[in-house]
Protein backbone atom coordinates (compact mmCIF):
# COMPACT_ATOMS: atom_id res chain seq x y z
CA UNK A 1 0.00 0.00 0.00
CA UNK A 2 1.27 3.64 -0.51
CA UNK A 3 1.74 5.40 2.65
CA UNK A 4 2.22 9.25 2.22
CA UNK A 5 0.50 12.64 2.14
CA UNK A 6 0.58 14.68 -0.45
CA UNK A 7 -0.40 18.28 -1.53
CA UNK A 8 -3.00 17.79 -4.15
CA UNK A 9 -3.85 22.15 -4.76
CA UNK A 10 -5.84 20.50 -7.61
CA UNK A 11 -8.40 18.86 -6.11
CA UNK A 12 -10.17 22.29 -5.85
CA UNK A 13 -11.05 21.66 -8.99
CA UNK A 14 -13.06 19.05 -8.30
CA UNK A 15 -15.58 21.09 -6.78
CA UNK A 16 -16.43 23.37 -9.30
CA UNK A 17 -16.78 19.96 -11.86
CA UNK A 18 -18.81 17.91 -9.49
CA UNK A 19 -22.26 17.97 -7.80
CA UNK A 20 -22.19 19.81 -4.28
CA UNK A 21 -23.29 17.75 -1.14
CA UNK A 22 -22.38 14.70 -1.66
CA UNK A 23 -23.64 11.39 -3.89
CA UNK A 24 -27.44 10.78 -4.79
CA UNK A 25 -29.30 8.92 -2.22
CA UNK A 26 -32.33 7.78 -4.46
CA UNK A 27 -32.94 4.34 -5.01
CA UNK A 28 -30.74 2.24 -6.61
CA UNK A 29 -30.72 -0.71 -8.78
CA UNK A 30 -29.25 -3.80 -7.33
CA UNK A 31 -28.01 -7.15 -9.49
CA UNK A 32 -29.46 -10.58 -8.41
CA UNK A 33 -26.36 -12.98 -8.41
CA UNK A 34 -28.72 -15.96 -9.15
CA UNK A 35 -30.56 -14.66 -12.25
CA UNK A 36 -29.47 -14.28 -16.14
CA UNK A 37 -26.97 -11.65 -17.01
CA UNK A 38 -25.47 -10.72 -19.58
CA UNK A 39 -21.78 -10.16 -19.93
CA UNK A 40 -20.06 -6.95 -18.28
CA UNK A 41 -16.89 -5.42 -18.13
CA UNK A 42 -15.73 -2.99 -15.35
CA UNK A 43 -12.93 -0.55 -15.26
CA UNK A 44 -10.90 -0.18 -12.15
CA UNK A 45 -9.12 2.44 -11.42
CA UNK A 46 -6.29 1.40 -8.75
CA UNK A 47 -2.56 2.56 -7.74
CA UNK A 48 -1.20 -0.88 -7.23
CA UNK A 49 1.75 -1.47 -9.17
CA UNK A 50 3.98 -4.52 -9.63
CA UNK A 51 3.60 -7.29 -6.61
CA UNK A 52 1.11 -5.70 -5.16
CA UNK A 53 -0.74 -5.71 -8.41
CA UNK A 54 -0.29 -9.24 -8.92
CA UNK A 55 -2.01 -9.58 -5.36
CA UNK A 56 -4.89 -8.35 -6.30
CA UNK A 57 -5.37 -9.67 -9.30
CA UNK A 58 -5.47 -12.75 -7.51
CA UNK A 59 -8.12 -11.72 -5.40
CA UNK A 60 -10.34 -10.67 -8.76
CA UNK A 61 -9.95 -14.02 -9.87
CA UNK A 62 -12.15 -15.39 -6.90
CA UNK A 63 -14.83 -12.00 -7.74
CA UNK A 64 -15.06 -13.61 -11.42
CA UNK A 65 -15.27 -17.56 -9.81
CA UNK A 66 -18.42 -15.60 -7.78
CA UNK A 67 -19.66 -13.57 -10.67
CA UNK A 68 -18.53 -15.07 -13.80
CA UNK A 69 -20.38 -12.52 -16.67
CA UNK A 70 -18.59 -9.63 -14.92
CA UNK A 71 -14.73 -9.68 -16.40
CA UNK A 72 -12.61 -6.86 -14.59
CA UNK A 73 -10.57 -4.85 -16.35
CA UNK A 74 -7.70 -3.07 -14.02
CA UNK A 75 -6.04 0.59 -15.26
CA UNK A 76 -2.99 0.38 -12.23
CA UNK A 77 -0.59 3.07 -10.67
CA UNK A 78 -3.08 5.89 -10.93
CA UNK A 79 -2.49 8.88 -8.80
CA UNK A 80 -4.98 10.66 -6.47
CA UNK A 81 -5.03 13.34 -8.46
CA UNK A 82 -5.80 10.93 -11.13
CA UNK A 83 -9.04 10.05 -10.02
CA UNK A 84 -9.59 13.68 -9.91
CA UNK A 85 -8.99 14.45 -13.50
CA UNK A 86 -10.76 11.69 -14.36
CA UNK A 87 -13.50 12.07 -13.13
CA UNK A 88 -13.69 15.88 -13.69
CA UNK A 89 -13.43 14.80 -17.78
CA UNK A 90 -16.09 12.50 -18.39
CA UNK A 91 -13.93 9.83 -18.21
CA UNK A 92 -16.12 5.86 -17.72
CA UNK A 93 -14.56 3.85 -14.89
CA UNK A 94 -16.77 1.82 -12.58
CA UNK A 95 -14.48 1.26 -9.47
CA UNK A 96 -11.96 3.94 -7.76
CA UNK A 97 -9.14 2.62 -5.64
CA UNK A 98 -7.07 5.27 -3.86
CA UNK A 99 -4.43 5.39 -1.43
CA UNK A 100 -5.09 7.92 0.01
CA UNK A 101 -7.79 8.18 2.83
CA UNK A 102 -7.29 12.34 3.41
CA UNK A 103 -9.14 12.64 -0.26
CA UNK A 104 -12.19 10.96 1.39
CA UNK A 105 -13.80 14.65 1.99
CA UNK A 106 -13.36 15.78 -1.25
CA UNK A 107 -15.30 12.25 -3.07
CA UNK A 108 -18.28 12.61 -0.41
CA UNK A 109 -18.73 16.66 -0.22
CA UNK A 110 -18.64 17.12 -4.20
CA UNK A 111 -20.15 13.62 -5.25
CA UNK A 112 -17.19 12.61 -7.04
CA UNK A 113 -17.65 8.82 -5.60
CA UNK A 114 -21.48 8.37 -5.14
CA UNK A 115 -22.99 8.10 -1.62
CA UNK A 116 -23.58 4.11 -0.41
CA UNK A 117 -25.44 4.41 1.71
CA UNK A 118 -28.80 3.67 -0.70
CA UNK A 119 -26.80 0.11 -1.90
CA UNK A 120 -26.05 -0.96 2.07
CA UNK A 121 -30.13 0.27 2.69
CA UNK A 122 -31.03 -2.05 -0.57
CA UNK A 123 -28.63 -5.05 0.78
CA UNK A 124 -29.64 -4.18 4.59
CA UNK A 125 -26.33 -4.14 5.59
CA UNK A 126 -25.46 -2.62 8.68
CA UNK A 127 -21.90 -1.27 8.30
CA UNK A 128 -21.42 -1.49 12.11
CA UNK A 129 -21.45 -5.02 12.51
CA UNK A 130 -18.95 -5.74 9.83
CA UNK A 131 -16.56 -2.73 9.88
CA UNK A 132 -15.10 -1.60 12.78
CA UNK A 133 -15.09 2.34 13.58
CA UNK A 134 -11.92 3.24 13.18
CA UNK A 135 -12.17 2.79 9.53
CA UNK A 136 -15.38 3.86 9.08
CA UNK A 137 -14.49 7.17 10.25
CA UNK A 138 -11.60 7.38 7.91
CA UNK A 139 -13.86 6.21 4.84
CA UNK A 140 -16.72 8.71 5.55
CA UNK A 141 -17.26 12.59 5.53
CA UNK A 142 -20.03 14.37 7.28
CA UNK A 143 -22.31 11.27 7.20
CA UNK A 144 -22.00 10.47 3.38
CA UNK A 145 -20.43 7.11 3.34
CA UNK A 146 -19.16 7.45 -0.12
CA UNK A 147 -16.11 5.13 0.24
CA UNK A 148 -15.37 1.41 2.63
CA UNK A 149 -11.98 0.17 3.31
CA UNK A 150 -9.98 -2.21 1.66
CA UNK A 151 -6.82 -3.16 4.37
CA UNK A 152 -5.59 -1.00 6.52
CA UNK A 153 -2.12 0.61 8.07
CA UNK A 154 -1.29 0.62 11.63
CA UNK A 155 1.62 2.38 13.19
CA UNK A 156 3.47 1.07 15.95
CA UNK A 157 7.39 0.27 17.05
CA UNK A 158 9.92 -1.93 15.70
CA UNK A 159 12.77 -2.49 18.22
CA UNK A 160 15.98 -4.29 17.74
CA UNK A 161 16.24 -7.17 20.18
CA UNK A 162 20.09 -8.02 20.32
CA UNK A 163 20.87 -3.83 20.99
CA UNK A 164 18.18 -4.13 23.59
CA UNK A 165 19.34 -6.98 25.40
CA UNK A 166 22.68 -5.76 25.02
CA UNK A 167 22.05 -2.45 27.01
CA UNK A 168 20.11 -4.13 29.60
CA UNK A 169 16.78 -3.84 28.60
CA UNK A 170 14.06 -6.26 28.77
CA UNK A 171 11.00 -4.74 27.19
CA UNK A 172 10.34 -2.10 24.65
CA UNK A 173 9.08 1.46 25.69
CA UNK A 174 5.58 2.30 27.02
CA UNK A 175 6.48 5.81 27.70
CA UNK A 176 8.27 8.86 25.61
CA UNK A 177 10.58 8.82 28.93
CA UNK A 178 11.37 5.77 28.44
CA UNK A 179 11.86 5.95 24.88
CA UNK A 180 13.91 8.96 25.55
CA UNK A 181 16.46 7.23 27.86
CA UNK A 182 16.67 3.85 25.98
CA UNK A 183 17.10 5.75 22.77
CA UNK A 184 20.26 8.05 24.16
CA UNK A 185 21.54 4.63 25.91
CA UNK A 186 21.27 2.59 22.50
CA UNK A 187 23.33 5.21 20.53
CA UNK A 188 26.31 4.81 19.35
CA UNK A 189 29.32 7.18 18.31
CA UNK A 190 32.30 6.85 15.98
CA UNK A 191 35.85 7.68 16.79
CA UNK A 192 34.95 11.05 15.27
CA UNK A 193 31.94 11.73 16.50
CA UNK A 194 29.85 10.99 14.06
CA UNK A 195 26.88 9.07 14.43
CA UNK A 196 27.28 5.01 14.01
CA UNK A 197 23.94 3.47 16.02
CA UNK A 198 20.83 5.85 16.59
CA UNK A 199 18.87 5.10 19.17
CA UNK A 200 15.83 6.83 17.93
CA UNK A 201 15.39 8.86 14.63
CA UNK A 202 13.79 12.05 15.93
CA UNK A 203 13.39 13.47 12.58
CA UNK A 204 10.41 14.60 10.78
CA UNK A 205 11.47 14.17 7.45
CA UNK A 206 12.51 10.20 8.28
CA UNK A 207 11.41 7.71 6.73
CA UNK A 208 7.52 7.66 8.32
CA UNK A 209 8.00 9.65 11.45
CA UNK A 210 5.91 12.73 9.35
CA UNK A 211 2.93 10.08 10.54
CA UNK A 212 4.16 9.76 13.89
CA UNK A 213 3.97 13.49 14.33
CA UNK A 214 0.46 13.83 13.57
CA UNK A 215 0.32 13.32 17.67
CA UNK A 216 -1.54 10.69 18.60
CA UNK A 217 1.12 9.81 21.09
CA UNK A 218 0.69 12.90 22.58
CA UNK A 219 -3.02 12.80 22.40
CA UNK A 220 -3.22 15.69 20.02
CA UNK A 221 -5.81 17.77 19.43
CA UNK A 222 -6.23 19.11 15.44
CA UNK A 223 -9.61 21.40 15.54
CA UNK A 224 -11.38 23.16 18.38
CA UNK A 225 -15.02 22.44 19.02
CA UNK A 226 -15.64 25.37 16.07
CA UNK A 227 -13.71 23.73 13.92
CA UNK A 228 -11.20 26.08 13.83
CA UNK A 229 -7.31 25.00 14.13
CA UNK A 230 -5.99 23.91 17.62
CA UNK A 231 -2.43 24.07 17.04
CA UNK A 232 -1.87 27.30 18.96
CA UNK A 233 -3.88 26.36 22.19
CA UNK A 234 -3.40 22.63 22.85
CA UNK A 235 -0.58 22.13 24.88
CA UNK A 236 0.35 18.95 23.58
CA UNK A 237 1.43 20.30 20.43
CA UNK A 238 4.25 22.58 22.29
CA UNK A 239 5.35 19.53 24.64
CA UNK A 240 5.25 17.38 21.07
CA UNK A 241 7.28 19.55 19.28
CA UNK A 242 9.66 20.08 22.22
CA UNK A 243 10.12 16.54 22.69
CA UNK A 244 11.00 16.21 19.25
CA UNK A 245 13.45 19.54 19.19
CA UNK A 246 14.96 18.19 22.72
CA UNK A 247 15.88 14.60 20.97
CA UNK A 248 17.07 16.63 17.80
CA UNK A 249 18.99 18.58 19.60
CA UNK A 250 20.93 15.63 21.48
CA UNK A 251 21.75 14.14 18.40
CA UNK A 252 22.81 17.42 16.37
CA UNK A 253 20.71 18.38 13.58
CA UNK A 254 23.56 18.51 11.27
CA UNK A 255 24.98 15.09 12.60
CA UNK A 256 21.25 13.71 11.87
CA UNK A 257 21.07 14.99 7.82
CA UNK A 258 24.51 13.55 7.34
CA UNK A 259 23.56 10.19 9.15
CA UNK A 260 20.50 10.19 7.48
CA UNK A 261 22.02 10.72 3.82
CA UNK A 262 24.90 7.97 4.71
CA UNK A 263 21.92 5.52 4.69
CA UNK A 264 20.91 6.21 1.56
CA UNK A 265 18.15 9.35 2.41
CA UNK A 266 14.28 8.98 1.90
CA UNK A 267 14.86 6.19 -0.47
CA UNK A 268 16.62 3.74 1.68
CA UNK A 269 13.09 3.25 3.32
CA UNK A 270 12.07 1.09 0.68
CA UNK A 271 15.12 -0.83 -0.07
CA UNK A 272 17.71 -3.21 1.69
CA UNK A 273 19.26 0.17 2.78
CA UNK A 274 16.57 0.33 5.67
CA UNK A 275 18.73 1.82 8.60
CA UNK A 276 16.56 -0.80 10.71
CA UNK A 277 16.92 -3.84 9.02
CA UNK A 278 20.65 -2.54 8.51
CA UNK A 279 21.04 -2.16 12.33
CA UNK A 280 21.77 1.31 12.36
CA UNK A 281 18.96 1.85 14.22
CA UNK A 282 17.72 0.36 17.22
CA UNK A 283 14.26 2.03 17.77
CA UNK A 284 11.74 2.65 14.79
CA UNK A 285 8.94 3.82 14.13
CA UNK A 286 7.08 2.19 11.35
CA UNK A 287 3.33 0.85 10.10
CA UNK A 288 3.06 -2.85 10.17
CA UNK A 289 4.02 -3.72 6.78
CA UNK A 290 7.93 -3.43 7.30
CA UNK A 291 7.85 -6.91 9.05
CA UNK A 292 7.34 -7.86 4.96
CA UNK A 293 9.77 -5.86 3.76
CA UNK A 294 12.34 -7.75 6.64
CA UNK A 295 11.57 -10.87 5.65
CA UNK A 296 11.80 -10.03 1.84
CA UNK A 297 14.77 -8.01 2.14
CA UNK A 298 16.56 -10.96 4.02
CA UNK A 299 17.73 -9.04 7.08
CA UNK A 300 19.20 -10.58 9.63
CA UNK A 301 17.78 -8.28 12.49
CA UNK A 302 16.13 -9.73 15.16
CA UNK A 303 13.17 -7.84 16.23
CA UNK A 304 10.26 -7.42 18.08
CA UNK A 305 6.92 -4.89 17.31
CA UNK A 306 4.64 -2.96 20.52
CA UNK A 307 2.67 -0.33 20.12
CA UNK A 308 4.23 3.39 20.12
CA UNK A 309 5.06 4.97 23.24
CA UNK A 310 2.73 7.62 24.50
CA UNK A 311 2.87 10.70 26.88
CA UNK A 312 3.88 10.06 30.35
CA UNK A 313 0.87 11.87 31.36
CA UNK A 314 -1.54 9.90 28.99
CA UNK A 315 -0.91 5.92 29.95
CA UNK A 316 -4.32 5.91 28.46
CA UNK A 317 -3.43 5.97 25.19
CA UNK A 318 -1.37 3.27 25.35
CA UNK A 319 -1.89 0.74 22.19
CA UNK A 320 -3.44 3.25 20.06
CA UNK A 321 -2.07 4.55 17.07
CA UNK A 322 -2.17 6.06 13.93
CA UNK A 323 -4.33 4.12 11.41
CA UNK A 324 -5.80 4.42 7.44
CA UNK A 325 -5.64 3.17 4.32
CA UNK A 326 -6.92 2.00 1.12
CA UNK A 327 -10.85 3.44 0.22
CA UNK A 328 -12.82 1.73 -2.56
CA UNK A 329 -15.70 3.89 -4.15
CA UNK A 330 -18.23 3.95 -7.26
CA UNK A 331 -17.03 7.00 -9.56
CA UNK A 332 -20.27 8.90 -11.08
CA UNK A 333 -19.47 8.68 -13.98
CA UNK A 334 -19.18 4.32 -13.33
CA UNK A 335 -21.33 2.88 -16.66
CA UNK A 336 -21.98 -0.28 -14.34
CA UNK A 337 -22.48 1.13 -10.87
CA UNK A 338 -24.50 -1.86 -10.04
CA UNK A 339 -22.31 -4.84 -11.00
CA UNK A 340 -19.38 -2.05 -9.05
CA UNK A 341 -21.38 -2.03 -6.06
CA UNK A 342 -21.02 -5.90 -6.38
CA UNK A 343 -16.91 -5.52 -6.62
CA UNK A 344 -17.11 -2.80 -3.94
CA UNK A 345 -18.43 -5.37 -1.32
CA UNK A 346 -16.57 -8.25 -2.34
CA UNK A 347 -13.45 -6.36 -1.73
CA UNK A 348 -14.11 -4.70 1.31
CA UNK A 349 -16.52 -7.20 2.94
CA UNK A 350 -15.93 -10.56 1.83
CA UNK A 351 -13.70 -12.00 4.32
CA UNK A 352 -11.95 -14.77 2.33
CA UNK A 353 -11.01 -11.80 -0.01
CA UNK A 354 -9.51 -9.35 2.50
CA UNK A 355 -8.17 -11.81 4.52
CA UNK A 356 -6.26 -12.76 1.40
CA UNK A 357 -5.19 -9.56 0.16
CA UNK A 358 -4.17 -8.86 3.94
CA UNK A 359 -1.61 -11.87 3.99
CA UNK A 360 -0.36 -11.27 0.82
CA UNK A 361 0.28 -7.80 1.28
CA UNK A 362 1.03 -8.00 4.91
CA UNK A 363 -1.82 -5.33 6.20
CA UNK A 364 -4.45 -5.17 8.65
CA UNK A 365 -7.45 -6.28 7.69
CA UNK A 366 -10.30 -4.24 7.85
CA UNK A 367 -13.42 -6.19 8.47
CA UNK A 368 -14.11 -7.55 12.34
CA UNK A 369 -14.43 -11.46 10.86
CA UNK A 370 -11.23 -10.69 8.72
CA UNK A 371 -10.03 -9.60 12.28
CA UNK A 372 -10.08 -13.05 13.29
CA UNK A 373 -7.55 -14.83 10.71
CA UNK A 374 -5.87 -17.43 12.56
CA UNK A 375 -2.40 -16.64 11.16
CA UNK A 376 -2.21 -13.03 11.36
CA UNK A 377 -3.33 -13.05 14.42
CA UNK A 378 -1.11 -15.50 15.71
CA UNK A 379 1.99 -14.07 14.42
CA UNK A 380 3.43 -11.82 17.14
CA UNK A 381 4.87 -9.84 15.12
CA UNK A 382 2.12 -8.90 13.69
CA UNK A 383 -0.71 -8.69 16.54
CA UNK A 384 0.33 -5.44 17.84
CA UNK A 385 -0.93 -3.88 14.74
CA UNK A 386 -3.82 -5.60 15.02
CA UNK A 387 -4.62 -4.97 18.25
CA UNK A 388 -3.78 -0.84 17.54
CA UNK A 389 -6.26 -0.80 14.20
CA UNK A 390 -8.74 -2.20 17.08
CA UNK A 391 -7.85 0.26 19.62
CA UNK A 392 -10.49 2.91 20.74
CA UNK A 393 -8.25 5.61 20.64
CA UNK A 394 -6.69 4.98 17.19
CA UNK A 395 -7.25 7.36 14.43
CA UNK A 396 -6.28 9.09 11.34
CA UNK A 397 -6.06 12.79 11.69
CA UNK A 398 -9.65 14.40 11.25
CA UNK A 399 -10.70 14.63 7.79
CA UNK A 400 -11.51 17.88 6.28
CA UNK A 401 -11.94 19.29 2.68
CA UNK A 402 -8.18 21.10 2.69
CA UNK A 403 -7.43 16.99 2.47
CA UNK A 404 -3.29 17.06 3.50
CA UNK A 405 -3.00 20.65 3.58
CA UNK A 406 -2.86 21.35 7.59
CA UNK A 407 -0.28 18.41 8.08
CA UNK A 408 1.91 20.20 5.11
CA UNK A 409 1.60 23.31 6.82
CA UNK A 410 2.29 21.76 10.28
CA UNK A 411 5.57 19.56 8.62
CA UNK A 412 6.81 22.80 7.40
CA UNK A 413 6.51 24.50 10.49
CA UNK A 414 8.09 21.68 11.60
CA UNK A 415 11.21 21.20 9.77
CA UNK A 416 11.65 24.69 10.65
CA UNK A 417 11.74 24.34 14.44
CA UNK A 418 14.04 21.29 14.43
CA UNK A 419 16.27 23.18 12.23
CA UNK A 420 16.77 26.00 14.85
CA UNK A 421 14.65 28.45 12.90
CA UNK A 422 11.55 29.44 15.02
CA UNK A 423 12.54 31.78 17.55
CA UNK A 424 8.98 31.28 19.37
CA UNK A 425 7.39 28.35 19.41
CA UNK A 426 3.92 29.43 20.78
CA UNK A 427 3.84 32.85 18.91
CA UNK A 428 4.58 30.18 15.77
CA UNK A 429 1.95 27.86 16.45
CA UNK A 430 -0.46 30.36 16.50
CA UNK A 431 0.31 31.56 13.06
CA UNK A 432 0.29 27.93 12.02
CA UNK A 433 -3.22 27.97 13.56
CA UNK A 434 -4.05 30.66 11.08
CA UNK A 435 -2.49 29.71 8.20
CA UNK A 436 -4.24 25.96 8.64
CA UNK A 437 -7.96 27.84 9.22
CA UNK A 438 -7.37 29.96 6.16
CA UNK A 439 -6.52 26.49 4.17
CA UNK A 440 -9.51 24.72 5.63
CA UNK A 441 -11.64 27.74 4.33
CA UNK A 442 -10.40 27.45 1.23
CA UNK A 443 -11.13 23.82 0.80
């Protein structure tokens, strides 16, 4: 699955092209499986590329055992802004699967992926029993249901066992004072001072950690109770950011570019080159597909996965995390949005199917019965992140029609402050707070 935001300026157009408030909610036509059809071909748009395309195609090959007069025809590595276009020029495609959960406002608000909720009313399908909340807050916006999930991420910690062990530790982190300590303990300096062994990557710009500082360790609060931005008067964004500027500043900001660049930069994330799996780094944090990319990558690391260490004055949130993922929708402009509704549910409600797309892609799967697969949930490696999707105080930063824009504002602000830049860090989080409520506006 992809896992990034991204600044998509041109979804505004999508507005102006599409209907305003959200998909029709008028009766629907539904297919009867048993009866006499004739043949029908839907177009999927999806962003899977390469393996991951191969997985699902595997999966569509037990839709077409179940429905064999529908054939599927798959358009792959299509953009968010993709579907945007797309949509916006007329273009015929029955299925939309995007990567990117934060667009979920802008497919319910304008229309752009047609509300559901008159195909679960037709099926009588309660979406409560089957998905769990978590991800249908993430696949909803202002009670349009316009998208479901299909798998899930879940963010948690990776620790290295031997360096643990090693320092005399016996158990990961619970707390950021813990993590804190461990982290300075685990780290390791050449002759020249340069960095050999980080204990903890406090940077924003590595690898996933731009996820990490969306604050649900900190128990974060985004918008007010009007809606407008909280950034300048919730605490727990100063003691965030000084937490992170604290740990930068141990390190050296310098010595943690250069370290970071030695590795490879951004790109060693998704190759061999992982300053985890290379041992470089003892403490990581990371969503719950990296345990594939160890085993794939054939690294010899040793390691065990916990949920992320929270706020020493918020044990409470202990096990929760950062989650989304994958959303699944019927385009309005879909020639077949009947046989897609069919597709739609197979994919994110059939539990053979996500259970099988889970394994092979090595997410969370997103149904409660799906929950239950005997070998991810088994795997200890792995049950963390299930437990954490599960969690009740997991959750994607709130949706809202600026989409990514507020966490690109707050990562700028961000990679300002570690960099020594921001003289004031409340008088700058209140002009955050303005800049983020004039985005939201604009959205």
């Amino acid at each position: 699955m992809k896992r990034m935001l991204c600044v998509l300026a041109s979804f505004a157009l999508f507005g102006a092209a599409c209907t305003a408030g959200g998909g029709s909610k008028e009766p629907v036509e539904t297919v009867n499986p048993s009866g006499s059809h004739a043949p029908v071909t839907l177009t999927v748009w999806d962003y899977f590329t390469e393996r991951e395309l191969s997985n699902l195609t595997g999966v569509l090959n037990q839709f077409k055992q179940q429905y064999p007069w529908i054939t599927v025809n798959v358009v792959p590595g299509k953009r968010p802004i993709d579907f945007v276009r797309g949509i916006n020029a007329g273009e015929t495609f029955d299925v939309a699967i995007d990567s990117e959960s934060t667009n979920v406002p802008f497919y319910c608000s304008t229309g752009g992926l047609v509300d559901l909720s008159s195909y679960l009313q037709a099926d009588g399908t309660d979406l409560s029993t089957i998905i769990p909340p978590a991800a249908l807050k993430y696949t909803s916006y202002q009670g349009v249901q316009c998208t479901l999930p299909l798998l899930t991420d879940a963010y948690g910690l990776y620790y290295n066992k031997d360096m643990l062990a090693a320092a005399g530790f016996s158990e990961p982190p619970k707390t950021l004072s813990e993590l804190t300590a461990m982290a300075k303990k685990l780290t390791v300096r050449n002759p020249d001072g340069s960095l050999k062994v980080v204990g903890f990557m406090p940077l924003s710009t590595f690898y996933e950690n731009t996820n990490m500082y969306n604050g649900n360790a900190w128990g974060t609060q985004w918008y007010q109770e009007d809606e407008s931005s909280a950034f300048g008067t919730d605490p727990a964004w100063k003691d965030m950011l000084e937490w992170n500027k604290e740990m930068v500043d141990y390190y050296g900001y310098n010595d943690l570019q250069r370290f970071f660049q030695q590795l490879g930069g951004p790109n060693s994330e998704w190759s061999s080159a992982n300053g985890f799996e290379q041992g470089k780094i003892a403490l990581l944090y990371d969503g719950e597909w990296r345990g594939t990319f160890i085993s794939d990558d054939k690294s010899k690391v040793d390691f065990g996965t916990a949920a992320f260490p929270v706020a020493d004055d918020k044990p409470e949130l202990y096990g929760s995390g950062q989650v989304g993922g994958t959303v699944v929708g019927i385009p309005k402009t879909a020639e077949h949005p009947s046989e897609a509704w069919l597709l739609v549910k197979f994919l994110t409600m059939n539990t053979k199917a996500v259970q099988t797309l889970a394994n092979l892609l090595g997410n969370v799967p997103t149904t409660f019965e799906s929950l239950k697969d005997p070998k991810l949930a088994n795997d200890p490696l792995f049950k963390p992140f299930m437990e954490i999707f599960q969690n009740e105080h997991s959750y994607l930063l709130p949706l809202t029609p600026a989409a990514s824009a507020p966490a690109d504002l707050f990562a700028d602000f961000q990679g300002k402050w570690e960099a020594g830049k921001v003289s004031d860090l409340q008088s700058g989080l209140e002009d955050l707070a303005t800049a983020v409520d004039q985005q939201v506006g604009l959205g």
